[in-house]
N, C-alpha and C. Protein backbone atom coordinates (compact mmCIF):
# COMPACT_ATOMS: atom_id res chain seq x y z
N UNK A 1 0.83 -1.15 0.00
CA UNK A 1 0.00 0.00 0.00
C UNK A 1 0.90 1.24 0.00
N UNK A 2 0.76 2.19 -0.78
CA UNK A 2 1.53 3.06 -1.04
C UNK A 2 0.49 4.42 -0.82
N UNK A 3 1.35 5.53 0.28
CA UNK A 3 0.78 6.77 0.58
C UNK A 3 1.09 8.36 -0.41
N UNK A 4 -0.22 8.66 -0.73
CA UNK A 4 0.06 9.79 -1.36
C UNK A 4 1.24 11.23 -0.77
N UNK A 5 2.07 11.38 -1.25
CA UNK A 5 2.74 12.70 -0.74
C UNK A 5 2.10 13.58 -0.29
N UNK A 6 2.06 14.34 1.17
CA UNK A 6 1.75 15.83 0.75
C UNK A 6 1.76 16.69 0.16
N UNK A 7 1.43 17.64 0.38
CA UNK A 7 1.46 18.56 -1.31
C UNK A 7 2.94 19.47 -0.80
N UNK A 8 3.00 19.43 0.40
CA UNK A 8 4.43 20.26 1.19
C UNK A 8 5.57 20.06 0.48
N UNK A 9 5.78 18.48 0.26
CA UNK A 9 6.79 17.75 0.62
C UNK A 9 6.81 17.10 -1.18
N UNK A 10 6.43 17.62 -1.73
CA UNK A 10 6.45 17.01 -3.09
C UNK A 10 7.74 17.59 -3.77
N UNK A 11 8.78 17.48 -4.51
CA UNK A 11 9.56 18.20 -5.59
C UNK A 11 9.06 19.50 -5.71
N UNK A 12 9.20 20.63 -6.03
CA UNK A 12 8.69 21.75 -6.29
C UNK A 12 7.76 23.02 -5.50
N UNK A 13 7.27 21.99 -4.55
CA UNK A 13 6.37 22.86 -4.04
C UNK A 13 7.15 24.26 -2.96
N UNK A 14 6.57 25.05 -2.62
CA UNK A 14 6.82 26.33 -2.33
C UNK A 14 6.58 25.98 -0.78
N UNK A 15 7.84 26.71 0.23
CA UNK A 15 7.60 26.28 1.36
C UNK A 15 6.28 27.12 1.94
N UNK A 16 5.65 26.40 3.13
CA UNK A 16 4.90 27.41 3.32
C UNK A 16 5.01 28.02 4.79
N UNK A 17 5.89 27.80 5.26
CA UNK A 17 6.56 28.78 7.09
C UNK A 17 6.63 30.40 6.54
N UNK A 18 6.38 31.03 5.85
CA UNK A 18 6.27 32.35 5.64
C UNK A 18 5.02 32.84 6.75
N UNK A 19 4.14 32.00 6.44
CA UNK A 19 2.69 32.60 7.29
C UNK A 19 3.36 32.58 8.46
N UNK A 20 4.14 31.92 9.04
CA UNK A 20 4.06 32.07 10.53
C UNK A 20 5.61 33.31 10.56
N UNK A 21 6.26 33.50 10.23
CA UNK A 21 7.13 34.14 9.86
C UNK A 21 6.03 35.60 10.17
N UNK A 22 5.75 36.17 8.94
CA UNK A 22 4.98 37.06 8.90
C UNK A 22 3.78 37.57 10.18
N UNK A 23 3.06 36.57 10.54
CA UNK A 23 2.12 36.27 11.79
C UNK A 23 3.19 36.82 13.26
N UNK A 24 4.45 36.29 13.16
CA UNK A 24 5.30 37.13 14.45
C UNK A 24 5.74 38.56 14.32
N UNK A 25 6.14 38.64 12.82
CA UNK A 25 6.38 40.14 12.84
C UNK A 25 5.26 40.92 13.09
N UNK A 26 3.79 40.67 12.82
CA UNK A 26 2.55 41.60 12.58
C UNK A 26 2.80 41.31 14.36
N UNK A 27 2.69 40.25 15.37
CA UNK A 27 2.55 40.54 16.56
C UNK A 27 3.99 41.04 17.93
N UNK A 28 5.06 41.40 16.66
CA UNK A 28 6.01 42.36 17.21
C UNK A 28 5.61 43.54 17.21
N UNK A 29 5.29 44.08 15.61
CA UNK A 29 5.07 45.61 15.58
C UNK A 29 3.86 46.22 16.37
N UNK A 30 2.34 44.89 16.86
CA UNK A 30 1.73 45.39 17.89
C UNK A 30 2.19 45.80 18.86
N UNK A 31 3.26 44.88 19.36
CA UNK A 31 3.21 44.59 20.66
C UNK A 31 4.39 46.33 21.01
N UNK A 32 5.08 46.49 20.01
CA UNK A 32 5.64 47.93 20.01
C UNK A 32 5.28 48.96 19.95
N UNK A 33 3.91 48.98 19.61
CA UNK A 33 2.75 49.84 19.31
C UNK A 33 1.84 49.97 20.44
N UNK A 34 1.66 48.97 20.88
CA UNK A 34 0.84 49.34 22.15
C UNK A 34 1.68 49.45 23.84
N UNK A 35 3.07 48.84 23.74
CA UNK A 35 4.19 50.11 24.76
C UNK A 35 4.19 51.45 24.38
N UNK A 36 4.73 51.74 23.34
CA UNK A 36 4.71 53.00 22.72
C UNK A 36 3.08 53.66 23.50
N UNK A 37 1.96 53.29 22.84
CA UNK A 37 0.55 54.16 23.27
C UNK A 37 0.45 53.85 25.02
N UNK A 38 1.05 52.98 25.82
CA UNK A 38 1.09 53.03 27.46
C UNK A 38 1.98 54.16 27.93
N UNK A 39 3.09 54.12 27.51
CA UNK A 39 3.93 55.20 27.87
C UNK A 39 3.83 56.59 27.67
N UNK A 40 2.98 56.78 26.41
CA UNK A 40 2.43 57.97 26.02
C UNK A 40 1.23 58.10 26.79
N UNK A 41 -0.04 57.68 27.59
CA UNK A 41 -0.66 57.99 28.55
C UNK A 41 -0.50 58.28 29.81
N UNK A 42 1.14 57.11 30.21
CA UNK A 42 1.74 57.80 31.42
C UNK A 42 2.32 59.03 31.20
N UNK A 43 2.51 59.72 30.35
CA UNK A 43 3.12 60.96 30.50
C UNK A 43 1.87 61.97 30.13
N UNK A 44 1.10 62.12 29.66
CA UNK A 44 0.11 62.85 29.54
C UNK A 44 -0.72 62.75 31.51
N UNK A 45 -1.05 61.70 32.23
CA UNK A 45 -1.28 61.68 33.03
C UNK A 45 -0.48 62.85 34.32
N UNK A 46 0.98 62.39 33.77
CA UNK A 46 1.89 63.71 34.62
C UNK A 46 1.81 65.09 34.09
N UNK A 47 1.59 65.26 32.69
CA UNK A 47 1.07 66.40 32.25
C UNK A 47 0.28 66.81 33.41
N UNK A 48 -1.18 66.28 32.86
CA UNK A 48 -2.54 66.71 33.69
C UNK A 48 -2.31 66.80 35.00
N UNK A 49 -1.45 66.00 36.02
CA UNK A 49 -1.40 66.35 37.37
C UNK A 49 -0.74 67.14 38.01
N UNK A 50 0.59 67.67 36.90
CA UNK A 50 1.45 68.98 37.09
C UNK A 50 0.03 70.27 36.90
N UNK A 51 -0.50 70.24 35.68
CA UNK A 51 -1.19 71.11 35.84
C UNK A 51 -2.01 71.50 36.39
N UNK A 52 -2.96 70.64 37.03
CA UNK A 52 -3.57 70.60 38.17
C UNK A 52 -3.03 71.39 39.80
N UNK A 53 -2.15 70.50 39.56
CA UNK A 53 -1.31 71.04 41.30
C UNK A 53 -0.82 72.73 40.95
N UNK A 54 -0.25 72.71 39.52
CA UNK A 54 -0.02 74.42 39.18
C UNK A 54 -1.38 75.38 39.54
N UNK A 55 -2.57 74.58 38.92
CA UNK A 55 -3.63 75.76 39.09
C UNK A 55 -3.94 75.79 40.82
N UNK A 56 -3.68 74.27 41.27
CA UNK A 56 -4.32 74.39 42.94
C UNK A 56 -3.52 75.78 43.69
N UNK A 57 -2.23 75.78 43.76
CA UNK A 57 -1.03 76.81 44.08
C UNK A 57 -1.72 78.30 43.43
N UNK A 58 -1.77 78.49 42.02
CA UNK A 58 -2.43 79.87 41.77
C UNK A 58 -3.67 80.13 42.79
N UNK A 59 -4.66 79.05 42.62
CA UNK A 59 -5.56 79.64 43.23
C UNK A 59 -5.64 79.91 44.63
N UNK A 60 -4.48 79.21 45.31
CA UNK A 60 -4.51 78.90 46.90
C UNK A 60 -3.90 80.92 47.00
N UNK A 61 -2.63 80.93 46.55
CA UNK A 61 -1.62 82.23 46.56
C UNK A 61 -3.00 83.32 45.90
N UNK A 62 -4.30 83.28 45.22
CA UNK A 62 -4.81 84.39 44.59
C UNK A 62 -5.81 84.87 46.00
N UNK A 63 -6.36 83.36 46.57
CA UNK A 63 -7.26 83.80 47.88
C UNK A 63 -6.60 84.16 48.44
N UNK A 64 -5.59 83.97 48.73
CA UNK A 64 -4.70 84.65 50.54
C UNK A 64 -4.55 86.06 50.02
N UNK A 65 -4.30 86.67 48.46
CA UNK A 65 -4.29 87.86 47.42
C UNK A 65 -5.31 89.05 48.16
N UNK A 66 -6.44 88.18 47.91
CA UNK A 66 -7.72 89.07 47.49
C UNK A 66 -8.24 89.08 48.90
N UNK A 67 -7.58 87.97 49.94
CA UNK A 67 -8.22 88.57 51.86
C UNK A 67 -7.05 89.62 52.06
N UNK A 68 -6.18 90.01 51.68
CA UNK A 68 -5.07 91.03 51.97
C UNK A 68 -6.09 92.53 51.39
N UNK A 69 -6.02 92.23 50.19
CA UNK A 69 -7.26 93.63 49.57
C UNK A 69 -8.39 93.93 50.20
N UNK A 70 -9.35 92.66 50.39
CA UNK A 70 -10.33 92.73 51.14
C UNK A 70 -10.09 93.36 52.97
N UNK A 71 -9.26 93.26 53.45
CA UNK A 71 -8.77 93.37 54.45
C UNK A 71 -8.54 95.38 54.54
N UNK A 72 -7.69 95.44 53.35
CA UNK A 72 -7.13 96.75 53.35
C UNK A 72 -8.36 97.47 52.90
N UNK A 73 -9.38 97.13 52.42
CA UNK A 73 -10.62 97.52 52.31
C UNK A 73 -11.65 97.46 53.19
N UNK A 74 -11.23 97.49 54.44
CA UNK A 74 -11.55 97.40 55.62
C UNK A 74 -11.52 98.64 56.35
N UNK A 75 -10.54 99.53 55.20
CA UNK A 75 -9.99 100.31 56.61
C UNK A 75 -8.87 100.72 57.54
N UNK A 76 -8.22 99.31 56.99
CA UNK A 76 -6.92 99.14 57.80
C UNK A 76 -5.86 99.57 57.70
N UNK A 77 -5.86 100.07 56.26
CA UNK A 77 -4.51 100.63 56.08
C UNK A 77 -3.37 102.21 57.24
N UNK A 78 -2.38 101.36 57.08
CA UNK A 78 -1.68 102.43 57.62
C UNK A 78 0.00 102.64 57.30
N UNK A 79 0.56 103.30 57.73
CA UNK A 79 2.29 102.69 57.47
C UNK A 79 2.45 101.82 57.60
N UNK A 80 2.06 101.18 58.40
CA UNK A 80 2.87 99.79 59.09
C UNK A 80 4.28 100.17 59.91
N UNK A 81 4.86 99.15 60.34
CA UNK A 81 5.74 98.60 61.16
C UNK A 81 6.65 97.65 60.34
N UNK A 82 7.77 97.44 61.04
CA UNK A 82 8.25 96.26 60.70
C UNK A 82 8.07 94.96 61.06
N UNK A 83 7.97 94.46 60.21
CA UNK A 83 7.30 92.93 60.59
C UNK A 83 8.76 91.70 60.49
N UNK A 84 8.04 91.04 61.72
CA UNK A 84 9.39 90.37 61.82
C UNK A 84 8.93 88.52 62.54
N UNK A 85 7.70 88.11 62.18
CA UNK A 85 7.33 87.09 62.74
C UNK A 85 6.03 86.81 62.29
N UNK A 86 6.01 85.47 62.31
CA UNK A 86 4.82 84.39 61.37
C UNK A 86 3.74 84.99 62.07
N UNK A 87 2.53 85.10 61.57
CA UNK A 87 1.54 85.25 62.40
C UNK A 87 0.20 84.74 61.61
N UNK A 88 -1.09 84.43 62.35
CA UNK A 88 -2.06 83.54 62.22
C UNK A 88 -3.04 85.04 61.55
N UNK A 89 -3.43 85.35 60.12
CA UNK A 89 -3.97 85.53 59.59
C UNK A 89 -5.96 85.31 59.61
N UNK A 90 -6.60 84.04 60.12
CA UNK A 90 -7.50 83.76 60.32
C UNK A 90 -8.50 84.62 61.31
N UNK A 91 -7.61 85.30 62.04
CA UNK A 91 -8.36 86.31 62.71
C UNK A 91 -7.76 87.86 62.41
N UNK A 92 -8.51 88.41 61.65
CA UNK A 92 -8.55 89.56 60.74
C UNK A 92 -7.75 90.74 61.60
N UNK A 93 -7.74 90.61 63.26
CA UNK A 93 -7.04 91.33 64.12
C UNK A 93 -5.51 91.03 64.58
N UNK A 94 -5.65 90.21 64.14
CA UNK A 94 -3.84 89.41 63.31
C UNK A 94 -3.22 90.30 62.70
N UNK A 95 -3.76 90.29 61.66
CA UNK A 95 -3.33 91.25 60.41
C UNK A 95 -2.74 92.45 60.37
N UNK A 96 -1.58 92.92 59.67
CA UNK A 96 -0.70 94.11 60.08
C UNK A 96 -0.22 94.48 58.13
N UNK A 97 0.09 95.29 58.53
CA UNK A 97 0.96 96.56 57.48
C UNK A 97 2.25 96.30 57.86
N UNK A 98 3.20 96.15 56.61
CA UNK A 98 4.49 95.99 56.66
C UNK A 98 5.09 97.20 56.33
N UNK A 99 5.95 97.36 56.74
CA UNK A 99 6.65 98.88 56.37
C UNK A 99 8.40 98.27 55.37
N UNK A 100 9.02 97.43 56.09
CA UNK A 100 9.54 96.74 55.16
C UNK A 100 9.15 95.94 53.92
N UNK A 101 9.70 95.81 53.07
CA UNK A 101 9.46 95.04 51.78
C UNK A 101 10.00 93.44 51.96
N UNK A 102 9.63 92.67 51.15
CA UNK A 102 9.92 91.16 51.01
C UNK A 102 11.19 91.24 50.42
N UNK A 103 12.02 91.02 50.66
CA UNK A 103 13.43 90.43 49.90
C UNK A 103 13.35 90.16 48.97
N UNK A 104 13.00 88.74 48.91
CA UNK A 104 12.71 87.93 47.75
C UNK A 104 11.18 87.16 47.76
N UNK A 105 10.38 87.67 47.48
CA UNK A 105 9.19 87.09 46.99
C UNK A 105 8.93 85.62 46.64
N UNK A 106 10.00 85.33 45.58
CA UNK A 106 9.61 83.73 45.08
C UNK A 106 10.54 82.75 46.11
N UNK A 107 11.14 83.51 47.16
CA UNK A 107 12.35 82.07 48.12
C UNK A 107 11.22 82.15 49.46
N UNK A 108 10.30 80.67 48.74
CA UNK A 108 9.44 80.32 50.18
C UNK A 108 9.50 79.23 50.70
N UNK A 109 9.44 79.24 52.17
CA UNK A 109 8.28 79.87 52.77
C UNK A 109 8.92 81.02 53.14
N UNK A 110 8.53 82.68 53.03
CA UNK A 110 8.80 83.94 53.70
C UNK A 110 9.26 83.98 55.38
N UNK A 111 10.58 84.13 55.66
CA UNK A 111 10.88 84.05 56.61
C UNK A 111 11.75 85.55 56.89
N UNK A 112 11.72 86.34 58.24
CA UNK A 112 10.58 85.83 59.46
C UNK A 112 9.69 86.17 59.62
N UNK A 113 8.72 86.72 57.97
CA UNK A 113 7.72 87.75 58.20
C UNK A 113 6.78 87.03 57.28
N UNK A 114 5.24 86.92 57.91
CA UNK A 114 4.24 86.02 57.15
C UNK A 114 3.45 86.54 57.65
N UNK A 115 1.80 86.49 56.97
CA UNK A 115 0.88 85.72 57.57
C UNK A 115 -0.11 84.58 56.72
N UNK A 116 0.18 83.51 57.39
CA UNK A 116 -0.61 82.78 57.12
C UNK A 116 -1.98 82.28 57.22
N UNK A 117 -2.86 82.25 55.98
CA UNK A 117 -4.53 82.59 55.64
C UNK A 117 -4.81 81.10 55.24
N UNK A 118 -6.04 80.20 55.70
CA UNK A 118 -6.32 79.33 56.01
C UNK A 118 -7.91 79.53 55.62
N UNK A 119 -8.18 79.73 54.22
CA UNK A 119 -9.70 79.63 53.80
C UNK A 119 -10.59 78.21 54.86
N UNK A 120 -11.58 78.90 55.24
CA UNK A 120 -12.70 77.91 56.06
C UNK A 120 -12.64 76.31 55.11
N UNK A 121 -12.50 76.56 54.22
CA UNK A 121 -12.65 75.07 52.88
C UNK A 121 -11.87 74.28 52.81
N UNK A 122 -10.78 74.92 53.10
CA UNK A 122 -9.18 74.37 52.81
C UNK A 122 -8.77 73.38 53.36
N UNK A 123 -7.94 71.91 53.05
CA UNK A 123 -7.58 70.99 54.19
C UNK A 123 -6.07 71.70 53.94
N UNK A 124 -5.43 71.68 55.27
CA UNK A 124 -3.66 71.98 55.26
C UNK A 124 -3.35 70.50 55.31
N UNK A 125 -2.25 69.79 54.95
CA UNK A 125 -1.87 68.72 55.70
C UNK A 125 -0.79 68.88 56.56
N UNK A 126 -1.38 68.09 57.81
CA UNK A 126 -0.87 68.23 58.76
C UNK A 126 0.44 68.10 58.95
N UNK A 127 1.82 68.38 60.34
CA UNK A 127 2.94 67.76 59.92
C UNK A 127 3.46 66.35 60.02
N UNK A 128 4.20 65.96 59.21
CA UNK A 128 4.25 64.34 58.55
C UNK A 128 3.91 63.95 58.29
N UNK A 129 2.54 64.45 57.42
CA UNK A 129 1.53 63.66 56.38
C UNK A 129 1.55 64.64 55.41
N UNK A 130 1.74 64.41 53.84
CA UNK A 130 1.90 64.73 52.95
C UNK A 130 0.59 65.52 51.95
N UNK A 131 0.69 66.47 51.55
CA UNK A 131 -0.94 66.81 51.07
C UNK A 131 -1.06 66.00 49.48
N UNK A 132 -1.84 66.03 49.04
CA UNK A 132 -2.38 65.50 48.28
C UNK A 132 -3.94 65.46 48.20
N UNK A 133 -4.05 63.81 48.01
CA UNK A 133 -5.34 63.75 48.27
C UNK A 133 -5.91 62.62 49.47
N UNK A 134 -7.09 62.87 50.31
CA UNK A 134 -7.20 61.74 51.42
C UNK A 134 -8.52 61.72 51.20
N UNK A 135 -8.99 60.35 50.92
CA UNK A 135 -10.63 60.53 50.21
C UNK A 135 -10.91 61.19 49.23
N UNK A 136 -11.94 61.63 49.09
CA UNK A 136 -12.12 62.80 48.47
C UNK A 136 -12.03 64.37 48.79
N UNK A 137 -11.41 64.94 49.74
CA UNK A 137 -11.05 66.05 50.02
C UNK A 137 -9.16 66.34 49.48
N UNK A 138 -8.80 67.43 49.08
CA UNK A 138 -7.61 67.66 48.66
C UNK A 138 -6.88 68.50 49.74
N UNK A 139 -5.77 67.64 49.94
CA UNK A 139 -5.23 68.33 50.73
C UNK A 139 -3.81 69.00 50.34
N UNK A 140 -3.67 70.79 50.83
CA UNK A 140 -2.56 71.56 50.24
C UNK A 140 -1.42 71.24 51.44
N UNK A 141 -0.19 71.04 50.87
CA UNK A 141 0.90 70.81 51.97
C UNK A 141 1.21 72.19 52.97
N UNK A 142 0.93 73.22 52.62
CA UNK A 142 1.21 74.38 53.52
C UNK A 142 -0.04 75.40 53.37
N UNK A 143 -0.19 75.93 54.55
CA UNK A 143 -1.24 77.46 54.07
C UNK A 143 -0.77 78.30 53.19
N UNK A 144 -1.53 78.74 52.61
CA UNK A 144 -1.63 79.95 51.48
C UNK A 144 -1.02 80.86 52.81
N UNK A 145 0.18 82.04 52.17
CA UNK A 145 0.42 83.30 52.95
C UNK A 145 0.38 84.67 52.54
N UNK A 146 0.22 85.38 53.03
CA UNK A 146 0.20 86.95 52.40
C UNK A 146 1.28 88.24 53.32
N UNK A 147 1.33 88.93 52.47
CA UNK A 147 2.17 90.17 52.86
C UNK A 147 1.71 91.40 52.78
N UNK A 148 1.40 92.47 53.60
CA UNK A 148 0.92 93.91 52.61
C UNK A 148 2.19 94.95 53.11
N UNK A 149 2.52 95.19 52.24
CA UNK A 149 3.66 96.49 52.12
C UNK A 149 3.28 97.43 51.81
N UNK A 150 3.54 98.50 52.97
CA UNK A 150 3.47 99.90 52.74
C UNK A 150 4.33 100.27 51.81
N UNK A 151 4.16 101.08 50.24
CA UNK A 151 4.55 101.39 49.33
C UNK A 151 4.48 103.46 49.59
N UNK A 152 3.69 103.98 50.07
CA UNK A 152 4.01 105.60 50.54
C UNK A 152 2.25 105.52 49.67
N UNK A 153 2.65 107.35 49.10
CA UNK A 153 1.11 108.03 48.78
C UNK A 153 1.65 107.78 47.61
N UNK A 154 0.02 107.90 46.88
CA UNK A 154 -0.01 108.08 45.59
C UNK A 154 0.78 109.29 44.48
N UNK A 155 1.34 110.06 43.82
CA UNK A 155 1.99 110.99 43.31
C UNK A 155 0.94 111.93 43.40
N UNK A 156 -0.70 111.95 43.84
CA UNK A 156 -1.48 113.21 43.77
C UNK A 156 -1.44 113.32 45.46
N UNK A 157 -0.89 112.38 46.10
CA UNK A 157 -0.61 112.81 47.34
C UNK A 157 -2.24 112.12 48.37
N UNK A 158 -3.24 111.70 47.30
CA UNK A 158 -4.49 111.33 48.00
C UNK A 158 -4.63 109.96 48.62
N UNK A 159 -4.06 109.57 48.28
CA UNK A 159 -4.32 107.74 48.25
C UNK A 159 -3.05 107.12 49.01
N UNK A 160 -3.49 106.12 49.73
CA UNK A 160 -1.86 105.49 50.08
C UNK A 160 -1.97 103.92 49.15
N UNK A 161 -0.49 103.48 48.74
CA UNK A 161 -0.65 102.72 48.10
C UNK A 161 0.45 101.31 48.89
N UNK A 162 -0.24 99.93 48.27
CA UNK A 162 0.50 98.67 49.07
C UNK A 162 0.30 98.02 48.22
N UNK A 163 1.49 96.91 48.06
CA UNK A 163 1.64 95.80 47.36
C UNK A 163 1.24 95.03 48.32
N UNK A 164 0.51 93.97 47.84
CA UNK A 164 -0.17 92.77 48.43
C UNK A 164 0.66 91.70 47.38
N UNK A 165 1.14 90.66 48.56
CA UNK A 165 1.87 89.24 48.04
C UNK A 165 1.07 88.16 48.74
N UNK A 166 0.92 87.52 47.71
CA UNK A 166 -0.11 85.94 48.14
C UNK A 166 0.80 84.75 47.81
N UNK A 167 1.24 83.88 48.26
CA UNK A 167 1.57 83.08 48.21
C UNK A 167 1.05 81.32 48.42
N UNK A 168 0.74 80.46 47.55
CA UNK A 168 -0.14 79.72 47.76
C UNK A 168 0.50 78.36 47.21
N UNK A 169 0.52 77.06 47.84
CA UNK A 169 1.00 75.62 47.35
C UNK A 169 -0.06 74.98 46.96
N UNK A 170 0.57 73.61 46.16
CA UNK A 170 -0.43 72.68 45.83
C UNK A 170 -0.36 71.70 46.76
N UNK A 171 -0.20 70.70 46.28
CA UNK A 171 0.08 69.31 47.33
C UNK A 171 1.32 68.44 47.50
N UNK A 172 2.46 69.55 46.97
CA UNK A 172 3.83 69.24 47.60
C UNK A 172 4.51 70.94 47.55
N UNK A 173 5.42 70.88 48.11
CA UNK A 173 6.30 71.86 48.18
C UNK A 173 7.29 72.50 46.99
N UNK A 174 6.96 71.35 46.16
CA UNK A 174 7.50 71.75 45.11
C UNK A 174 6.69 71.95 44.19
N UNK A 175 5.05 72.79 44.51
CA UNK A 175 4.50 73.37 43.68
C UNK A 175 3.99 74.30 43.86
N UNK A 176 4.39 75.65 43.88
CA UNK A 176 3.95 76.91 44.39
C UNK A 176 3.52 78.03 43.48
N UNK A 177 3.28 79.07 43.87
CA UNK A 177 2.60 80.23 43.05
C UNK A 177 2.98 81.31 43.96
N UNK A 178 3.54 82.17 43.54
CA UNK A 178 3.14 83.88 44.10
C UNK A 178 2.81 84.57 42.95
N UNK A 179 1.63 85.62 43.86
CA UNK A 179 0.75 86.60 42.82
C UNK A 179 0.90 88.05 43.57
N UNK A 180 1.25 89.37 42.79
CA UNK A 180 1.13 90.60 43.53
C UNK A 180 0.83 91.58 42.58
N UNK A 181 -0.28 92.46 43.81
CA UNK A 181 -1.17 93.37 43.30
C UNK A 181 -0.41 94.73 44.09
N UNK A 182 -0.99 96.10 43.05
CA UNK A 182 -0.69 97.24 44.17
C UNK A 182 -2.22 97.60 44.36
N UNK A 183 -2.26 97.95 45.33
CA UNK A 183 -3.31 98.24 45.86
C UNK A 183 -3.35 99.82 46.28
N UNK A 184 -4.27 100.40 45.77
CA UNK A 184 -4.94 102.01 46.07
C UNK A 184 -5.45 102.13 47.26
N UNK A 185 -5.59 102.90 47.91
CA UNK A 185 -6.67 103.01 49.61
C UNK A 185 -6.58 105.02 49.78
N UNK A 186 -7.46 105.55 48.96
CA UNK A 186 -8.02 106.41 49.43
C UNK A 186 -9.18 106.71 49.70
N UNK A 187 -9.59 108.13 49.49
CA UNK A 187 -10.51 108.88 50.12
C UNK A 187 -11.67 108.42 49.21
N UNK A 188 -13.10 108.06 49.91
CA UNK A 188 -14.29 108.09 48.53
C UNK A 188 -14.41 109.38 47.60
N UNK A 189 -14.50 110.54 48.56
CA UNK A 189 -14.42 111.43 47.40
C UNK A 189 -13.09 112.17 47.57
N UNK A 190 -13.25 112.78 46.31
CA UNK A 190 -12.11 113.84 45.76
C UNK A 190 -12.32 115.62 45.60
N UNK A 191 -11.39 116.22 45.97
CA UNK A 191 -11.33 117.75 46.05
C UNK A 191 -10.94 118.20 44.78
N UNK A 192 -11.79 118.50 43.43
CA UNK A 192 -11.18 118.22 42.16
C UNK A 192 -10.67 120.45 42.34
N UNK A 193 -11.09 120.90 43.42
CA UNK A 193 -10.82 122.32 42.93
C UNK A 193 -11.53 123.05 41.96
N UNK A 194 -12.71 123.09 42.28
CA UNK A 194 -13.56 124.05 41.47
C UNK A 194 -15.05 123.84 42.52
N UNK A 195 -15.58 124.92 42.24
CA UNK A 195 -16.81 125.76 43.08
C UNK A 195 -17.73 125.59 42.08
């Protein structure tokens, strides 16, 4: 009894291991293709969470901003003093006029002259726990701080004028913001000189 050849294995025929040949390369160039698209989502992910923590810091440094204005819109303004020590901001009778200027603005935390503003909303994290996030509440690694500097009168001599510095983190220390305004504080009305 005699068996027919395969058609493989006959004289002439054409090998056929190409398919599988081909079949590994198509599941190399996936498999390079879809590291490639993982690694490109991990970095878009650090994108989005740098920018995030950037805007948390603006906005933390713009509130501590706008309770310094709000504050000096109180009323409060005056020369000031020299300021020379941290102080608790949260109670509005805290709060002082600097007569010295900040050194350096962006080397924080401001030492030895602060005050630190603690919006009702805000979590601080505490010390030796890291801010971020805990549940669903976000927590900033330091309070937002502010400065108001007596800057003198206005050049018409009516108004006194102050730079306000806000300073505000995200959820490490190595993500911060300072923002500064000058601020006007005169009279409601004006003596324009005429009858």
């Amino acid at each position: 009894m005699t068996r027919a050849m395969p058609a493989s294995c006959r004289a002439g025929a054409a090998p056929r291991g190409y398919v599988l040949i081909i079949g590994l390369l198509f599941l190399l160039i996936l498999s390079l293709l879809s590291v490639t698209m993982f690694r490109g989502f991990g970095l878009q992910e650090k994108i989005a969470g740098n920018t995030r923590e950037k805007q948390r810091a603006f906005e933390a440094a713009q509130g501590a901003l706008q309770f310094g204005e709000w504050w000096l819109g109180q009323g409060n303004g005056s020369a000031g003093a020299a300021c020379n020590t941290v102080i608790d901001a949260n109670d509005p009778a805290n709060l002082q006029v600097c007569a010295n200027a900040l050194a350096d603005p962006a080397n924080l935390p401001w030492m030895p002259a602060r005050a630190d503003y603690v919006p009702p909303s805000m979590n601080v994290a505490s010390a030796g726990r890291p801010g971020g996030m805990t549940g669903d509440d976000v927590n900033y690694t330091r309070a937002p701080s502010l400065y108001i500097h007596y800057l003198g009168l206005s050049p018409d001599g009516l108004s006194m004028l102050f730079r306000v510095t806000g300073a505000g983190y995200g959820g490490s220390d190595g993500t911060a913001a300072v923002v500064q305004s000058t601020y006007q504080l005169g009279a409601g009305t004006k003596d324009l000189g005429k009858e």
